[in-house]
C-alpha atoms as a PDB file:
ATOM      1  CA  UNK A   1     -14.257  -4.295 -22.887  1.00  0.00           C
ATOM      2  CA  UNK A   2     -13.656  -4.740 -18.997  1.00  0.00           C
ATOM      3  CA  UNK A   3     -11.582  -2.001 -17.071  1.00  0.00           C
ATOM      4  CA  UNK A   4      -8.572  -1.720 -16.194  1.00  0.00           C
ATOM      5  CA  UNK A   5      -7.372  -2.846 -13.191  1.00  0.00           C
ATOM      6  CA  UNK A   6      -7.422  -0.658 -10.653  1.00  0.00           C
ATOM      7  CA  UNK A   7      -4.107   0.041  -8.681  1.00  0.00           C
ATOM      8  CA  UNK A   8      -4.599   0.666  -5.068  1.00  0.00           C
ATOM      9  CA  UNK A   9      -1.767   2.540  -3.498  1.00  0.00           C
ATOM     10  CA  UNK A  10      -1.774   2.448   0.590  1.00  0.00           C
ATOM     11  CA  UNK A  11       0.274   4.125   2.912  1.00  0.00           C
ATOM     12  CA  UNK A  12       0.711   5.207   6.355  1.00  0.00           C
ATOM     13  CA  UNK A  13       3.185   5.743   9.319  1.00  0.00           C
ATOM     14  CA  UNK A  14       4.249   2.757  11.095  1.00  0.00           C
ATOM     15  CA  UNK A  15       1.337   2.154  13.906  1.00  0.00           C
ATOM     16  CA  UNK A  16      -1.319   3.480  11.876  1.00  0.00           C
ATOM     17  CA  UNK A  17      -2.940   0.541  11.798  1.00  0.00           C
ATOM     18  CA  UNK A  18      -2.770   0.444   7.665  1.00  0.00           C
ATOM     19  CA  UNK A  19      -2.302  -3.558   7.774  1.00  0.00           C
ATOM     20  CA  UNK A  20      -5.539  -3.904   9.404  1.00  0.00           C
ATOM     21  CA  UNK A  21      -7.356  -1.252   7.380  1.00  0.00           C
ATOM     22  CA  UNK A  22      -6.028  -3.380   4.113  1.00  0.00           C
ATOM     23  CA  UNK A  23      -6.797  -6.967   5.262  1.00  0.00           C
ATOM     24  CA  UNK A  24     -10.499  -5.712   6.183  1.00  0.00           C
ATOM     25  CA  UNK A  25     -10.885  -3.606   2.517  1.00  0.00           C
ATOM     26  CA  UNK A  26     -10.107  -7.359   0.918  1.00  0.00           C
ATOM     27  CA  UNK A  27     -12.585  -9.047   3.111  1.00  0.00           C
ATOM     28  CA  UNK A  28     -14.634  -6.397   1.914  1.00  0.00           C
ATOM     29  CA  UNK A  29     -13.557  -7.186  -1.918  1.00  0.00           C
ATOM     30  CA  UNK A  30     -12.861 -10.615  -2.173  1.00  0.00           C
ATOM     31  CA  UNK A  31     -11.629  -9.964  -5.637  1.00  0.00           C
ATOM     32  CA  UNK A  32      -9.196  -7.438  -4.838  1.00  0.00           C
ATOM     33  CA  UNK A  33      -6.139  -9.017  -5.317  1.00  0.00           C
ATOM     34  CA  UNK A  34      -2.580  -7.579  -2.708  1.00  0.00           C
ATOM     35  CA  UNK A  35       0.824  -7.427  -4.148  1.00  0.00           C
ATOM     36  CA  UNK A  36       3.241  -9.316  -1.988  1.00  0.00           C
ATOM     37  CA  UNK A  37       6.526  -6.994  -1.720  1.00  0.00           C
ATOM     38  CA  UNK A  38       9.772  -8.413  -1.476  1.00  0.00           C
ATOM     39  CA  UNK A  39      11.976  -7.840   1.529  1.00  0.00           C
ATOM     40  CA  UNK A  40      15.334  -8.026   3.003  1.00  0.00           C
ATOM     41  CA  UNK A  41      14.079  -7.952   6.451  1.00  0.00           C
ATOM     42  CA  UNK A  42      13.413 -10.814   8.378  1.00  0.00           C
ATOM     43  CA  UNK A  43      10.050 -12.022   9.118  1.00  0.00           C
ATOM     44  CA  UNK A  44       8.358 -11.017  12.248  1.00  0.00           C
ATOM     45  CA  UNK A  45       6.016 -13.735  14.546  1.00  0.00           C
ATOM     46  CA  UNK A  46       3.403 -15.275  12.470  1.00  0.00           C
ATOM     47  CA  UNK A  47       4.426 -13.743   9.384  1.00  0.00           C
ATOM     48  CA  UNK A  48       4.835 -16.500   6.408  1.00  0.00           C
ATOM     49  CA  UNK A  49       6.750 -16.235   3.346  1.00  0.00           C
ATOM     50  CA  UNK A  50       4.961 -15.595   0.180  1.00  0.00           C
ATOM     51  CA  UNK A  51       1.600 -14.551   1.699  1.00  0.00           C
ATOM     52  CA  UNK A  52       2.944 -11.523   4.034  1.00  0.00           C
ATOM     53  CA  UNK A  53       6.090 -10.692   1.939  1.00  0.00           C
ATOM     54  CA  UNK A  54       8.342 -12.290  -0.220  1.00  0.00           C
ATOM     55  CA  UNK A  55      11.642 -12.818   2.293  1.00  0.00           C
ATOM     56  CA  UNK A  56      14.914 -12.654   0.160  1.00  0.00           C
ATOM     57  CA  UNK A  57      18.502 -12.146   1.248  1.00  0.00           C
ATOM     58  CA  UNK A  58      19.906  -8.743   0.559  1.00  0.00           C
ATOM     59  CA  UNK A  59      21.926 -10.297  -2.644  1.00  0.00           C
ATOM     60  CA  UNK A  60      18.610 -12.142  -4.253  1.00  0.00           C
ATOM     61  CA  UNK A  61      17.072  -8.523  -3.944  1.00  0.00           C
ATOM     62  CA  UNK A  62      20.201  -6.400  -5.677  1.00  0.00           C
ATOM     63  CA  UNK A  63      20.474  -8.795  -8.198  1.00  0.00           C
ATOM     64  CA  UNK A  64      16.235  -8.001  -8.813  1.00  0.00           C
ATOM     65  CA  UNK A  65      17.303  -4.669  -8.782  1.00  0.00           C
ATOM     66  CA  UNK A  66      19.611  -5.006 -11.553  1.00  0.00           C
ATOM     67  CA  UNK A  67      17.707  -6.497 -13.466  1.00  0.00           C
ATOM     68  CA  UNK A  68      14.920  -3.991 -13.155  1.00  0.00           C
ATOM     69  CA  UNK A  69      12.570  -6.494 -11.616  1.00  0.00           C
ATOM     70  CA  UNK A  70      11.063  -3.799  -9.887  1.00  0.00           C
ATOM     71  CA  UNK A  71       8.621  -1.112 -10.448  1.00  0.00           C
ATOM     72  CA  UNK A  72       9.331   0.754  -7.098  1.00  0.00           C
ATOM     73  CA  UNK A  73      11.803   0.218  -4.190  1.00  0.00           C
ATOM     74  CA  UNK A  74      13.272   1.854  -1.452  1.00  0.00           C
ATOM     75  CA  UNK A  75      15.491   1.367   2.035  1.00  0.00           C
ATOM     76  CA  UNK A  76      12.920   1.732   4.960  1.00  0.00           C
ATOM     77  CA  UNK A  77      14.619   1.277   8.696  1.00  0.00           C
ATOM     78  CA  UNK A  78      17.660  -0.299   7.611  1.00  0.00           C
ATOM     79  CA  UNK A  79      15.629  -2.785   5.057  1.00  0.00           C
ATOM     80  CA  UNK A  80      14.777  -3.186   1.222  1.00  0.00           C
ATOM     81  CA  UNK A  81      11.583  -3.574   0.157  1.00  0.00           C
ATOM     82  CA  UNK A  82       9.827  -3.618  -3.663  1.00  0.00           C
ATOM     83  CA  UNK A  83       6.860  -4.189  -5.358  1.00  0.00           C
ATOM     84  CA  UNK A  84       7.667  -6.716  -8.386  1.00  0.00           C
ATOM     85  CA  UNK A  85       6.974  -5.147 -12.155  1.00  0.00           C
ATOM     86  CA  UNK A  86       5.456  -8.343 -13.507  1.00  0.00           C
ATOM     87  CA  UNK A  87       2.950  -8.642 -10.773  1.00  0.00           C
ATOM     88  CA  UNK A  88       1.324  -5.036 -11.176  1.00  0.00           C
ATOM     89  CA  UNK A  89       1.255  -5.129 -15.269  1.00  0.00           C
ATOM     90  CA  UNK A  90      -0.446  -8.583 -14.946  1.00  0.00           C
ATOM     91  CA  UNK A  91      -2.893  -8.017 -12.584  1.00  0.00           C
ATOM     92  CA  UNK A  92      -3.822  -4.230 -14.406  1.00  0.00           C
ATOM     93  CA  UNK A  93      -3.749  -6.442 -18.003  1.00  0.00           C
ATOM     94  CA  UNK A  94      -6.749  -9.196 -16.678  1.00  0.00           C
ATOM     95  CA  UNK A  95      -8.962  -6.469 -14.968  1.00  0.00           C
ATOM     96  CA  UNK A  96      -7.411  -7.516 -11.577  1.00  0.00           C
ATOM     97  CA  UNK A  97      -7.949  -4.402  -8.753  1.00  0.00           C
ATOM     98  CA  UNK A  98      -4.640  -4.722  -6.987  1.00  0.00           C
ATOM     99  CA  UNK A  99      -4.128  -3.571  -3.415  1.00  0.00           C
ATOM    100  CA  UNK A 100      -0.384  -1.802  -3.028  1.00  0.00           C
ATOM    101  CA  UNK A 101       0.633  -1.585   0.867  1.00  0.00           C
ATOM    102  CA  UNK A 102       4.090   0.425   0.654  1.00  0.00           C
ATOM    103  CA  UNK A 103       5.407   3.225   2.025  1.00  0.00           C
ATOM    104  CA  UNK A 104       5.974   6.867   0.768  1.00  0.00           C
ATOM    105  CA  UNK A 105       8.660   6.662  -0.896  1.00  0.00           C
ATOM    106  CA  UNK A 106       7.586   3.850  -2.973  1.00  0.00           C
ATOM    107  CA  UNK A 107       4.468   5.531  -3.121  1.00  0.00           C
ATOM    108  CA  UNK A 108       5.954   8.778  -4.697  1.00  0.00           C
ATOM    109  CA  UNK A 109       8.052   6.984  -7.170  1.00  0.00           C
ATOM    110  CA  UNK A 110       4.913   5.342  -8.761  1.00  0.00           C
ATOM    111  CA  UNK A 111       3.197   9.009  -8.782  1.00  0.00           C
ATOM    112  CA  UNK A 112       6.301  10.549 -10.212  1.00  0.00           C
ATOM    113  CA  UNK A 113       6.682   8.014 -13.089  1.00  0.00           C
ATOM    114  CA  UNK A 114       3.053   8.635 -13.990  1.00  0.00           C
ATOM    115  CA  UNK A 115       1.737   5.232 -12.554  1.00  0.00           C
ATOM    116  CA  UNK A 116      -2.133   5.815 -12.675  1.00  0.00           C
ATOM    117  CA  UNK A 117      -3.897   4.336  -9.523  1.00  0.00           C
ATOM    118  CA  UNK A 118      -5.864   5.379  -6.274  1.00  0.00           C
ATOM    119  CA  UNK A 119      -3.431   6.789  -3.619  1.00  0.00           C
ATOM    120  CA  UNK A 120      -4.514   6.674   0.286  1.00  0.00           C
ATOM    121  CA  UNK A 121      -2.487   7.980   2.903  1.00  0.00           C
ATOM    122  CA  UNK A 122      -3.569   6.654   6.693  1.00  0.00           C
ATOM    123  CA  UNK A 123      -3.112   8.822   9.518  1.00  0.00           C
ATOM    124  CA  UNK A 124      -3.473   8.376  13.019  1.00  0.00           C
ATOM    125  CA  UNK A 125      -5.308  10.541  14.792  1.00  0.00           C
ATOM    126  CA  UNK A 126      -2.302  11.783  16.991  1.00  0.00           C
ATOM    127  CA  UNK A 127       1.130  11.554  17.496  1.00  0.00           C
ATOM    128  CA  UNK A 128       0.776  10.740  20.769  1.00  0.00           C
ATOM    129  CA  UNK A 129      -1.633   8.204  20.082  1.00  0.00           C
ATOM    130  CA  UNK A 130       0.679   6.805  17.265  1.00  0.00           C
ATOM    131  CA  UNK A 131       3.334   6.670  20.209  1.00  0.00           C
ATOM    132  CA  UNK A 132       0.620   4.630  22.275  1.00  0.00           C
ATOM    133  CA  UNK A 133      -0.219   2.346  19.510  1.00  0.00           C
ATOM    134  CA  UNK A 134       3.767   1.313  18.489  1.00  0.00           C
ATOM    135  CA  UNK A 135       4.208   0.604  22.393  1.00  0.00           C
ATOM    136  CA  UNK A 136       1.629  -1.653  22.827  1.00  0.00           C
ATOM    137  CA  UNK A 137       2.485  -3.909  20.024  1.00  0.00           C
ATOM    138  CA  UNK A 138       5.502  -4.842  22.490  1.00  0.00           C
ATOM    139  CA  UNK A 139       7.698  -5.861  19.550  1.00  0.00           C
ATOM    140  CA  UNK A 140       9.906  -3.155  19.108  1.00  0.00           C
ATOM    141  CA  UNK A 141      13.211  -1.403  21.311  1.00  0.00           C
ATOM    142  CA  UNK A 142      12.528   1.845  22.406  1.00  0.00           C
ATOM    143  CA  UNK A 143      15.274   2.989  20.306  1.00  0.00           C
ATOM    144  CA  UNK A 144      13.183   1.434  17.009  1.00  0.00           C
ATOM    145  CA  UNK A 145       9.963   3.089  18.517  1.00  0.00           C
ATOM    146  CA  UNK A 146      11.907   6.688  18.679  1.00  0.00           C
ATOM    147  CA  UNK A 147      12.743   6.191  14.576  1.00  0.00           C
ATOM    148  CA  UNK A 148       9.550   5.420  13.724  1.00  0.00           C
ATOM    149  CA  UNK A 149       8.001   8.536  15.805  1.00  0.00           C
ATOM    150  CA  UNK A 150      10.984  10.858  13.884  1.00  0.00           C
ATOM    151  CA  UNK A 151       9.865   9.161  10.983  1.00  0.00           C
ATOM    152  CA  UNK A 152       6.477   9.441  11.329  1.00  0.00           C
ATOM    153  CA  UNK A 153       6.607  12.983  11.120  1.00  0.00           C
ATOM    154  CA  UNK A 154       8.294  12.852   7.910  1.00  0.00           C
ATOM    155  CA  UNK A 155       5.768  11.062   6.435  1.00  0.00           C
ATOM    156  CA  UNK A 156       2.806  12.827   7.254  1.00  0.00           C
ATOM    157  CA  UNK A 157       4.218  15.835   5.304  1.00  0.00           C
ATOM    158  CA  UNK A 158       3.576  13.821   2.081  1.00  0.00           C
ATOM    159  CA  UNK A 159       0.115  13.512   2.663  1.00  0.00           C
ATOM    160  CA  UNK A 160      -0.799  16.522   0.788  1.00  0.00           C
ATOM    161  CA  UNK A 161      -0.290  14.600  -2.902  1.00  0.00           C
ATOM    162  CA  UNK A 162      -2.141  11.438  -2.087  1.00  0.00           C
ATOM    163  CA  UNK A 163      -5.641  11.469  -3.608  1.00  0.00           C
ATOM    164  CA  UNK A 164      -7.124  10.643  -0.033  1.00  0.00           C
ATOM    165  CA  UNK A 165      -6.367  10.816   3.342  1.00  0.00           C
ATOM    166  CA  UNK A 166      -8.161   8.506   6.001  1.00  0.00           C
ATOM    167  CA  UNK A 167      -7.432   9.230   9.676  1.00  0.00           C
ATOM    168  CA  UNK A 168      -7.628   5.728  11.635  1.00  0.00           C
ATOM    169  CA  UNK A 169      -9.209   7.169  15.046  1.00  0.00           C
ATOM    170  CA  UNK A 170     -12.584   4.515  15.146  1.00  0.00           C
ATOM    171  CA  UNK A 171     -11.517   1.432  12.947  1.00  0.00           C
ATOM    172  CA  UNK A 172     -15.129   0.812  11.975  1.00  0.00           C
ATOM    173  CA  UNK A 173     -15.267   4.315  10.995  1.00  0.00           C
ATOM    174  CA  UNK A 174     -11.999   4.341   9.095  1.00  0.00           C
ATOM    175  CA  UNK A 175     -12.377   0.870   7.222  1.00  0.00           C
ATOM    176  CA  UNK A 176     -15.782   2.409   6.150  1.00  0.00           C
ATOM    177  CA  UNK A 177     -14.538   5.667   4.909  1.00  0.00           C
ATOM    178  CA  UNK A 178     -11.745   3.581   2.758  1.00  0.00           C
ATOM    179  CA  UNK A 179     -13.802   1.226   1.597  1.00  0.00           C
ATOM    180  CA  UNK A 180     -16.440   3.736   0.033  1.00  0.00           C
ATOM    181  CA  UNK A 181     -13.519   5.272  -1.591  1.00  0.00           C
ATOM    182  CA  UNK A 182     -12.661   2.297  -3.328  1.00  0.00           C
ATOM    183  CA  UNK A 183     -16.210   1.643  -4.350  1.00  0.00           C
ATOM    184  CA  UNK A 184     -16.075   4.659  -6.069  1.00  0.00           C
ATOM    185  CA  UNK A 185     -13.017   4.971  -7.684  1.00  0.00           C
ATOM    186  CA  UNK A 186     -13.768   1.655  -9.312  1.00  0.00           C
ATOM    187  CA  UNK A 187     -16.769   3.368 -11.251  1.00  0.00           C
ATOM    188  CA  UNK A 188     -15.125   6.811 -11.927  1.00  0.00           C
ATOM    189  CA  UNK A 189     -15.844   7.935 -15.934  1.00  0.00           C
ATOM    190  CA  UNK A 190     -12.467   7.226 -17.155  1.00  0.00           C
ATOM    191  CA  UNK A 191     -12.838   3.845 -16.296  1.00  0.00           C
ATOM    192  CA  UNK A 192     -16.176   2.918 -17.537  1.00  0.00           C
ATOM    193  CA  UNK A 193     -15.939   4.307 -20.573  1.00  0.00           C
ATOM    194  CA  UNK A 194     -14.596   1.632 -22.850  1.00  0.00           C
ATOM    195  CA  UNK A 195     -17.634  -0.619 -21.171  1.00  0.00           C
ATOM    196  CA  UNK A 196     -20.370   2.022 -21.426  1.00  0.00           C
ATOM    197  CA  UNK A 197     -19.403   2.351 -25.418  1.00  0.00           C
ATOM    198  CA  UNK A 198     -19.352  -1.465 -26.028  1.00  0.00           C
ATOM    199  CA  UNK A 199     -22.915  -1.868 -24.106  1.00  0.00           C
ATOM    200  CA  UNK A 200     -24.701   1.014 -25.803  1.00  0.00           C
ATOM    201  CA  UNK A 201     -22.412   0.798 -29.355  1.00  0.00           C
ATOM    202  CA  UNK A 202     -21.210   4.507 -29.111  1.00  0.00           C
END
């Protein structure tokens, strides 16, 4: 009797640097499968359809809605975004770790409807330095970079009922911290004990 998959809820502030903490934990687990969310937004340089999100007009997304395609979804910055229902319960069903990149309030709708999973908030390790970071990346008007600072600060305030918190000062440091969180949480007793009865017959 395998486990469960494991669900694998990140979040962060925009700048945090959560997209490159996630894309190093699944060179780290090859096996660990991400949930591509859907989106109303339009795609950014370099980012492809179906592999970064799933790009859908506004319509195509209420109509998901609806139809209560979605386990979680919520307006960020002016944009929809959702994590599909049938993708989760599959990959959880086949054993499947799943990695969940989405903000808080997606986040805290999975927590309040009793989701189970592993729940990581990223930090930065300043405001100021979350400032520096969103500046740099060049892609962004000033007036988008002042949201996402106001913003910011909203967010962090919901770090107190995530499981862990990582604060993304040294990457190496950061991706190590997460990734030994992970390791663990895949071999906590809840999990293992379906496996540990069918190995010793208990």
């Amino acid at each position: 009797m395998q486990p469960q998959g494991l669900l694998i809820v990140i979040s962060a502030p925009s700048g945090a640097g959560k997209t490159t903490l996630c894309r190093g934990l699944t060179q780290r687990f090859p096996a660990l499968q991400e949930s591509i969310s859907y989106t109303t937004r339009q795609p950014r340089p370099g980012e492809v359809d179906g592999v970064d999100y799933h790009f859908v007009p506004e319509e195509a997304f209420r109509q998901m809605v609806a139809e209560h395609a979605f386990i979680e979804w919520a307006e960020v910055h002016g944009n929809l975004y959702g994590t599909a229902l049938a993708t989760i319960e599959e990959a959880r069903r086949s054993g499947v770790d799943i990695l969940l990149d989405i903000d808080c309030q997606g986040a805290k709708t999975l927590k309040q409807r009793g989701v189970e999973g592993l729940f990581v908030f990223v930090l930065p390790p300043s405001l100021a330095e979350l400032r520096r970071r969103l500046e740099s990346r060049s892609s962004d008007e000033r007036e988008v970079i002042e949201r996402r600072i106001v913003r910011a600060t909203e967010e962090i305030r919901e770090a107190r009922w995530y499981d862990y918190i990582v604060i993304n000062d040294r990457l190496d440091e950061a991706q190590e911290l997460l990734s030994a969180i992970v390791t663990a949480s895949r071999a906590t007793t809840g999990r293992m004990l379906g496996q540990v009865a069918k190995m010793f017959d208990i």
